[in-house]
Protein backbone atom coordinates (compact mmCIF):
# COMPACT_ATOMS: atom_id res chain seq x y z
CA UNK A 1 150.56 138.34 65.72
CA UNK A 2 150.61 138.26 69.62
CA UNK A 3 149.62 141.90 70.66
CA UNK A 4 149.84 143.29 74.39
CA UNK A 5 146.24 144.71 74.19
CA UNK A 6 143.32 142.84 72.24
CA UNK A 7 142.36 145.94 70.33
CA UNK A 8 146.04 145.84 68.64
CA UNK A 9 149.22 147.84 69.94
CA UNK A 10 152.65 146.98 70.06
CA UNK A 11 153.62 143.41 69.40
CA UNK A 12 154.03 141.35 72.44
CA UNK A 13 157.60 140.77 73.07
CA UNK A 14 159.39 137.97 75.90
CA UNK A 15 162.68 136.78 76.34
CA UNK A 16 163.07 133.12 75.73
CA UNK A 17 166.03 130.61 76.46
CA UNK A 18 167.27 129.48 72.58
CA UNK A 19 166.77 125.72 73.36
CA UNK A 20 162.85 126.92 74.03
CA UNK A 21 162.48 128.53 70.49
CA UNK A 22 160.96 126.43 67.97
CA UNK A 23 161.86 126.74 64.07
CA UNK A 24 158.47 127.42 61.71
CA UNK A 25 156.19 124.57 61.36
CA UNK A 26 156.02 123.11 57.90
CA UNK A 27 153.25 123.70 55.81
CA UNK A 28 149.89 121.74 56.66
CA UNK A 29 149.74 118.14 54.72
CA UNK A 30 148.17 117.51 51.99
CA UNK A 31 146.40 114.33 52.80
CA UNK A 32 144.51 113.48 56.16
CA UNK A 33 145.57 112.12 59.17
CA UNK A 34 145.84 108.91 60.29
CA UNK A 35 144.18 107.02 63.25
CA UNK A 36 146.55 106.95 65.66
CA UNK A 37 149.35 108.81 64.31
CA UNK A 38 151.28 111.05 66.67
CA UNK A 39 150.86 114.37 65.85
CA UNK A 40 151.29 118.36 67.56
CA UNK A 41 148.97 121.42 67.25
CA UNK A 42 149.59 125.06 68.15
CA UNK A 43 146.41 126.03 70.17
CA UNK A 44 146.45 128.84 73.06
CA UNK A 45 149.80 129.78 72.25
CA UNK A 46 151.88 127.14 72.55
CA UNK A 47 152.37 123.43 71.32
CA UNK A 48 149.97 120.42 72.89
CA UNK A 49 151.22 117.17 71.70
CA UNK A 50 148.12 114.18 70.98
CA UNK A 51 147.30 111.01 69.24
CA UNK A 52 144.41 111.29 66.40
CA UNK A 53 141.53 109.49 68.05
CA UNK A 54 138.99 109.19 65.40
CA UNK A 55 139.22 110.33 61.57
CA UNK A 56 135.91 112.04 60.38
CA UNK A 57 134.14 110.20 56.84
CA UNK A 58 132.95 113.54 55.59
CA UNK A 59 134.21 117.09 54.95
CA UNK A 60 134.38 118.81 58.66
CA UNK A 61 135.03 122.77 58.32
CA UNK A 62 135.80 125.00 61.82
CA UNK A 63 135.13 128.53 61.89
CA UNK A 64 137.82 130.60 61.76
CA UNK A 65 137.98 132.87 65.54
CA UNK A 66 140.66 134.25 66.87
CA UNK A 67 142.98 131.48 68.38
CA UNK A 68 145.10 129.90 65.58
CA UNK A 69 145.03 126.06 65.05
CA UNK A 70 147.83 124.45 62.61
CA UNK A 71 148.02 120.62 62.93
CA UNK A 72 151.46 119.11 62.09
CA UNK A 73 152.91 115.26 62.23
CA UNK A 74 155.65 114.69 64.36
């Protein structure tokens, strides 16, 4: 949850245009991605659309911080 200080508080609230809200993104896949499939991921608060460049052969695991990273196909 967005907050209006980083040490918590009240929940950050804005006013947004209904044609700018986005429904919930499904749940992450089950299966890898593909090389060049089109895909989106939520990163610094918003939505970045990209192309998967390269597929990793092994097992790749990120930390977890504080920024939130969900990968979906599109």
């Amino acid at each position: 949850m967005l907050t209006r200080r980083e040490d918590g508080g009240l929940p950050l609230r804005e006013h947004a245009a209904a044609e700018d809200v986005r429904p919930q993104p499904p749940a992450p896949p089950r299966r890898g991605f593909a090389l060049h499939e089109m895909v989106e991921a939520f990163h610094n608060e918003g939505w970045w659309a990209g192309v998967v460049c390269g597929v990793p052969t092994e097992e790749v695991a990120l930390p977890a911080g504080d920024g939130e990273h969900r990968p979906r196909r599109v």
